[in-house]
N, C-alpha and C. Protein backbone atom coordinates (compact mmCIF):
# COMPACT_ATOMS: atom_id res chain seq x y z
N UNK A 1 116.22 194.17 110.64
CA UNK A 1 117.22 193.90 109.63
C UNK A 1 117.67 192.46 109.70
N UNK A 2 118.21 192.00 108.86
CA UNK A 2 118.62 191.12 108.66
C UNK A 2 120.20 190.11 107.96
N UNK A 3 121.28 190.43 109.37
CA UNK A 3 122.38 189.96 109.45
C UNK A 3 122.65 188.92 108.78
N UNK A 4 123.68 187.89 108.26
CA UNK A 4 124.01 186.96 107.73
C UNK A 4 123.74 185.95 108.96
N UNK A 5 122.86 185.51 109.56
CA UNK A 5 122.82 184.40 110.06
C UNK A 5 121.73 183.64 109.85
N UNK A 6 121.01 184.04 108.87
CA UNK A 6 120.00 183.07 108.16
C UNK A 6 120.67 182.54 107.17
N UNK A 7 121.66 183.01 106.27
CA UNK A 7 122.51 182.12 105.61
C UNK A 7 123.48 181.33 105.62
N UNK A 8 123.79 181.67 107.06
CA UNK A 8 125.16 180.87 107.22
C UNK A 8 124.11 179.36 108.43
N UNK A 9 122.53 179.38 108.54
CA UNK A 9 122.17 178.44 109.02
C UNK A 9 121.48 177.79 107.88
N UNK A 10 121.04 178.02 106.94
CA UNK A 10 120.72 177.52 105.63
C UNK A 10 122.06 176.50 105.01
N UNK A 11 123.25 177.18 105.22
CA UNK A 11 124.28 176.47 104.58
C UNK A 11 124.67 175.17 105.46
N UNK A 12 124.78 175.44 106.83
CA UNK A 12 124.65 174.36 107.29
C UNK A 12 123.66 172.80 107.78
N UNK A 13 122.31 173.43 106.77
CA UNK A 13 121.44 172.51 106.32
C UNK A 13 121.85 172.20 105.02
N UNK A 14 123.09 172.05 104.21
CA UNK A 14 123.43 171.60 102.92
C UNK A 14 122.18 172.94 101.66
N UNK A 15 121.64 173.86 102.14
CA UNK A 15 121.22 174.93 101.32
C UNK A 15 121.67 175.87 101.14
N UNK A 16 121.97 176.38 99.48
CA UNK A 16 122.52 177.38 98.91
C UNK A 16 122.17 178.49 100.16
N UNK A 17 123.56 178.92 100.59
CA UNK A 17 123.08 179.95 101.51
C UNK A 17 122.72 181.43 101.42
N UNK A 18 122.83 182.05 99.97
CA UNK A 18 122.71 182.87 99.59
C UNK A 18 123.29 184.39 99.92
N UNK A 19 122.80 185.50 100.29
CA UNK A 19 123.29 186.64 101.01
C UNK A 19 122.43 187.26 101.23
N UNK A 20 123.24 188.30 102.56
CA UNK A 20 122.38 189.50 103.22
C UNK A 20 122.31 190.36 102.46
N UNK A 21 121.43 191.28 102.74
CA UNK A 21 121.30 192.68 102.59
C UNK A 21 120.74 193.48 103.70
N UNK A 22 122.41 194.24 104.61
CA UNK A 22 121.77 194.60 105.86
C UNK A 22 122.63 195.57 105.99
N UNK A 23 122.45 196.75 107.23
CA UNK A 23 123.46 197.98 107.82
C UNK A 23 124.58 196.97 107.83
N UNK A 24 124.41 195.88 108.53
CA UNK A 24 125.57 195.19 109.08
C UNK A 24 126.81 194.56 108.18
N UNK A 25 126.22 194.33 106.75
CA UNK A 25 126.93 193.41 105.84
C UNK A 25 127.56 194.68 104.92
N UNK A 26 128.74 194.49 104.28
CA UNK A 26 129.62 195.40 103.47
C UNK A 26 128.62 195.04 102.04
N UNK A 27 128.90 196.11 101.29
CA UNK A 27 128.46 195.65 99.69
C UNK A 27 129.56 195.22 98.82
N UNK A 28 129.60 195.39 97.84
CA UNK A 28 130.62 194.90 96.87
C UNK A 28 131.89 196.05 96.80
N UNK A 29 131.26 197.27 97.15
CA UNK A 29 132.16 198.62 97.21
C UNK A 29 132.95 199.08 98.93
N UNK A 30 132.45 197.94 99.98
CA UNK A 30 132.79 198.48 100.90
C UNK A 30 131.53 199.21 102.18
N UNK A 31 130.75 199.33 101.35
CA UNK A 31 129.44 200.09 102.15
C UNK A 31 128.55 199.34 102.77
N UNK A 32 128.05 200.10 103.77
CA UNK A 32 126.44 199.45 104.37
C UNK A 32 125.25 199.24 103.40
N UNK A 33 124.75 198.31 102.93
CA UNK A 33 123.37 198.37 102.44
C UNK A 33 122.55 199.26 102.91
N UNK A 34 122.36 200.35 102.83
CA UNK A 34 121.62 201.34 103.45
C UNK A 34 120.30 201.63 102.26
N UNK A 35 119.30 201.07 102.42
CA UNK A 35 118.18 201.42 101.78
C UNK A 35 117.87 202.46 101.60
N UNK A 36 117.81 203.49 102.34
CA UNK A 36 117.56 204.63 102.49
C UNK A 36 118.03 205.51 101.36
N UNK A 37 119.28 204.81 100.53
CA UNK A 37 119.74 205.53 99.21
C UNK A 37 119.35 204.65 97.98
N UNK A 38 119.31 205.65 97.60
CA UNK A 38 118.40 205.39 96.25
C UNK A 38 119.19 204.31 95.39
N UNK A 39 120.45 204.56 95.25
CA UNK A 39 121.76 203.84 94.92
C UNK A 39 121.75 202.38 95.21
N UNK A 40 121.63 202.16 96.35
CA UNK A 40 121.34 201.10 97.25
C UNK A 40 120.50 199.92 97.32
N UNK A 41 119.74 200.69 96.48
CA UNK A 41 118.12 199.88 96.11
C UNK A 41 118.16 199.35 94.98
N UNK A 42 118.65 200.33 93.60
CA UNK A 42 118.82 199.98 92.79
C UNK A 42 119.93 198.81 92.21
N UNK A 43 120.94 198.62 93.21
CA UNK A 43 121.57 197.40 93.70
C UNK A 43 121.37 196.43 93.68
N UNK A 44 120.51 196.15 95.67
CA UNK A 44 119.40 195.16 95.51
C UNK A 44 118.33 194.64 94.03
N UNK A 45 117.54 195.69 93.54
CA UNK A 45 117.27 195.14 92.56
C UNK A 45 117.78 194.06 91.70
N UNK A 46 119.08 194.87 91.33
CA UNK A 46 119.71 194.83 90.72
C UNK A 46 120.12 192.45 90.57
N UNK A 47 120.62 193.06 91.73
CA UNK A 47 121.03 191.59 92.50
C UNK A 47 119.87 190.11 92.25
N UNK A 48 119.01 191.18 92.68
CA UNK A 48 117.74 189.81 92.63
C UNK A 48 117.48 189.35 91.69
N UNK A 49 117.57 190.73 90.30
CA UNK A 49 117.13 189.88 89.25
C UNK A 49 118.33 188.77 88.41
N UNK A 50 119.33 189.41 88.78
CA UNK A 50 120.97 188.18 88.15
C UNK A 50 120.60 187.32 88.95
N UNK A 51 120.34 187.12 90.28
CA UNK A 51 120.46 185.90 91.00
C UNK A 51 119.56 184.87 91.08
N UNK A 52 118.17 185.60 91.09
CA UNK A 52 116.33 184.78 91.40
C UNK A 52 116.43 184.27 92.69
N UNK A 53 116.91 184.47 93.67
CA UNK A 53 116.31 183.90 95.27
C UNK A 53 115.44 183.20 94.78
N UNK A 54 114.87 182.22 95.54
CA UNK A 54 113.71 181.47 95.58
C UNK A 54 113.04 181.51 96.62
N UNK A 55 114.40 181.67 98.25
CA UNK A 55 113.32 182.18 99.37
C UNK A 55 114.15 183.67 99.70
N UNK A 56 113.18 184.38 100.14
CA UNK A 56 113.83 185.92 101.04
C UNK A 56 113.16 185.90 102.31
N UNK A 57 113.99 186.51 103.40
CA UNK A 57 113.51 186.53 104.62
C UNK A 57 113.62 188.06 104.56
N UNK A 58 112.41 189.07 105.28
CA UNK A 58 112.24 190.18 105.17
C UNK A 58 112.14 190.32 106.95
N UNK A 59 112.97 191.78 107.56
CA UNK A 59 112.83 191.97 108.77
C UNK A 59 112.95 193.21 108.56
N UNK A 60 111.68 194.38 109.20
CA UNK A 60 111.77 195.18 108.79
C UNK A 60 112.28 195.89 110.01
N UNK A 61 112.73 197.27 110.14
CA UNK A 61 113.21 198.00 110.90
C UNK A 61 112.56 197.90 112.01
N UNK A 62 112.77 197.06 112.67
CA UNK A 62 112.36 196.73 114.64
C UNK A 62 111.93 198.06 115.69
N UNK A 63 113.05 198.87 115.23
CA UNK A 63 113.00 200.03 116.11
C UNK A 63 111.75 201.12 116.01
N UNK A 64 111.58 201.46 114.55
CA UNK A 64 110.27 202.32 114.54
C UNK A 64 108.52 201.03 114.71
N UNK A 65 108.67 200.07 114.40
CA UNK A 65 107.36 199.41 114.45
C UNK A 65 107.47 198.45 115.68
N UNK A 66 108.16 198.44 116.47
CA UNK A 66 108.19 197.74 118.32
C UNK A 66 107.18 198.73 119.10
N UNK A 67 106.35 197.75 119.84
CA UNK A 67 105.39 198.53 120.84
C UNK A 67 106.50 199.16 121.85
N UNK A 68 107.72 199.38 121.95
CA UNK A 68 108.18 200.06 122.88
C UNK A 68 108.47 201.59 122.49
N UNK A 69 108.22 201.60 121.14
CA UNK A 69 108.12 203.47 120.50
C UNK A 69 107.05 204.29 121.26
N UNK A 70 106.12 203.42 121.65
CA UNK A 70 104.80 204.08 122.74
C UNK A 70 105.45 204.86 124.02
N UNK A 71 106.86 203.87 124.62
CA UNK A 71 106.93 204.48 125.48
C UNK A 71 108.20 205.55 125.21
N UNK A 72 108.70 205.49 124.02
CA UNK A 72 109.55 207.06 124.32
C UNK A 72 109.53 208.45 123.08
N UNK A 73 108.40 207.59 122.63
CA UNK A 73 107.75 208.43 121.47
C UNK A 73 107.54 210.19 121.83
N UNK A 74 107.16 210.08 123.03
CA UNK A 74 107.28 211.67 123.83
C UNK A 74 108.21 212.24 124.28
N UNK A 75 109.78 211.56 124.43
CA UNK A 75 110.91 211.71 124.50
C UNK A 75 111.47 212.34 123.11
N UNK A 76 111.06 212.06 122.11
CA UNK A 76 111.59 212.54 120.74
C UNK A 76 111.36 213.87 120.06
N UNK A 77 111.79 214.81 119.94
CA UNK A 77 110.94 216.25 119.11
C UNK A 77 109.87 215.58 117.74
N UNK A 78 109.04 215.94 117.53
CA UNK A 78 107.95 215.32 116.69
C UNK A 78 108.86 214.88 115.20
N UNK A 79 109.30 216.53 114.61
CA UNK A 79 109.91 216.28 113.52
C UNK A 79 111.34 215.45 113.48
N UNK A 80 111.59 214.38 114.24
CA UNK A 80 112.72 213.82 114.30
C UNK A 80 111.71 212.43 114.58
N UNK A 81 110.77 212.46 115.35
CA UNK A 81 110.13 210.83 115.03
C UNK A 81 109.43 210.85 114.16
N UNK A 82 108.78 211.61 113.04
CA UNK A 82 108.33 211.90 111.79
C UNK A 82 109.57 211.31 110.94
N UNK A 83 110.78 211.87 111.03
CA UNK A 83 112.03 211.64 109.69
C UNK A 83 112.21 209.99 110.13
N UNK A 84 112.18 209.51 111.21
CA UNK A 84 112.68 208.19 111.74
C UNK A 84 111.02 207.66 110.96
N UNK A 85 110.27 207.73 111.45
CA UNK A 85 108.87 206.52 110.94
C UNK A 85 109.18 206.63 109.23
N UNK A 86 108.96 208.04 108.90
CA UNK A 86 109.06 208.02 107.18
C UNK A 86 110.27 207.21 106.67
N UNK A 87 111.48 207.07 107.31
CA UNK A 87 112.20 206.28 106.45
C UNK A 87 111.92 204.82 106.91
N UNK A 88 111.24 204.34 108.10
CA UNK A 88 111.09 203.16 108.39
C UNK A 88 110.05 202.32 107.17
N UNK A 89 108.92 203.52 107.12
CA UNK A 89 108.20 203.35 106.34
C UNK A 89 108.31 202.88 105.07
N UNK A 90 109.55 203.54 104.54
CA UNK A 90 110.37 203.70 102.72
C UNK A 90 110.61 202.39 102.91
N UNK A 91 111.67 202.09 104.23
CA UNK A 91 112.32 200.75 104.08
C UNK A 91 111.27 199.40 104.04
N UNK A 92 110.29 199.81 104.71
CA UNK A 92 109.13 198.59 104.29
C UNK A 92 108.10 198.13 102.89
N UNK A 93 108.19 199.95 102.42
CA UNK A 93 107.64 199.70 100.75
C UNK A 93 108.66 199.18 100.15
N UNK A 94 109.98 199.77 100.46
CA UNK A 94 110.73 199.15 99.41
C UNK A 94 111.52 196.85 99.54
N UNK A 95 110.45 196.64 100.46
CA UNK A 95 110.42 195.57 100.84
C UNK A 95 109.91 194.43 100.48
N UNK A 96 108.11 195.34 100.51
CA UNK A 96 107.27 194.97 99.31
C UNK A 96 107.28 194.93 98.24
N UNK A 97 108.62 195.79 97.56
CA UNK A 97 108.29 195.98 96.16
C UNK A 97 109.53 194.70 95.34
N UNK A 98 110.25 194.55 96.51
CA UNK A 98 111.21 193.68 96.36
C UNK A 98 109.95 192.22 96.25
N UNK A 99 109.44 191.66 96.87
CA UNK A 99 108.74 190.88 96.97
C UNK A 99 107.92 190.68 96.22
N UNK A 100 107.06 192.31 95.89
CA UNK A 100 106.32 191.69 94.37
C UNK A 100 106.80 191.82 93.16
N UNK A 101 108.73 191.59 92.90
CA UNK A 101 109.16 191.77 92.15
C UNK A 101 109.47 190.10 92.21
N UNK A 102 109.50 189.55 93.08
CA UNK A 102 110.24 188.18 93.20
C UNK A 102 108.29 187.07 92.73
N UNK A 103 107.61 187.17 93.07
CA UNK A 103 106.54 187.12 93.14
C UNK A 103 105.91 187.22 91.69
N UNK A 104 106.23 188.33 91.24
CA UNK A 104 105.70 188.15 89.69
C UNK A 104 106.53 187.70 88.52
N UNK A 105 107.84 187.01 89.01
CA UNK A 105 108.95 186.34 88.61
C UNK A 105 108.41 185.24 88.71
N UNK A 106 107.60 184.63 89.40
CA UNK A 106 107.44 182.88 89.49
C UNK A 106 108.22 182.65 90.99
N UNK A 107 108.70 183.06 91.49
CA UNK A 107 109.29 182.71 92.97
C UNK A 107 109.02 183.73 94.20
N UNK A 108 107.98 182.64 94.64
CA UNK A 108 107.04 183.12 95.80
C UNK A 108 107.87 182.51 96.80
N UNK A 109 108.21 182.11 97.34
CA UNK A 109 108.60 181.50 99.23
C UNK A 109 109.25 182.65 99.45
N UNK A 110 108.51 183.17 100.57
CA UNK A 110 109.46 184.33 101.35
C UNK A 110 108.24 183.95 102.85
N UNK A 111 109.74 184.45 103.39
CA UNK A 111 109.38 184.57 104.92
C UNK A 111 109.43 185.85 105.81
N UNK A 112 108.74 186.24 106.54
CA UNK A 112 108.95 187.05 107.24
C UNK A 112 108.94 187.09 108.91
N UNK A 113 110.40 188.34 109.82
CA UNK A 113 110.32 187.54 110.36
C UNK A 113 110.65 188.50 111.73
């Protein structure tokens, strides 16, 4: 995920610092950006297209795609690291789709990270 501290180091390079979209950051209503709702997404969308980013930094959920899931992956009941990968999963299509939405707009720079 990705906290407000890529924008608040952008701003102190004199660049529009833009905003997060993270668990960590409130939305306009008070809430977590939680991808995971459908609501949520349609938001983001929402956002990108009033605004046009020019760059996005994408960090996808650390916890299900870190080589350290190897080691407690057998610690977990199956159908509970099944519900955890599938939404890790959602949160990375819906990452991509953000991207080839920015992308077939004319504004490609994105980073990932």
């Amino acid at each position: 995920y990705s906290p407000p501290r890529v924008a608040l180091h952008a701003e102190k390079m004199g660049l529009p610092p833009g905003w997060s979209l993270d668990l960590t950051v409130a939305d306009g209503q008070g809430r977590p950006w939680d991808f995971s709702l459908p609501e949520c997404r349609q938001r983001a969308r929402s956002l990108i297209r009033r605004t046009k980013p020019m760059v996005r930094v994408g960090s996808p959920m650390c916890t299900m795609f870190s080589a350290l899931q190897g080691l407690s992956q057998s610690k977990v009941p199956p159908e509970e690291f099944k519900k955890r990968w599938d939404k890790a999963v959602a949160h990375l299509e819906f990452a991509f789709e953000l991207y080839e939405m920015q992308v077939k707009e004319g504004r490609y720079w994105s980073v990932n990270v």
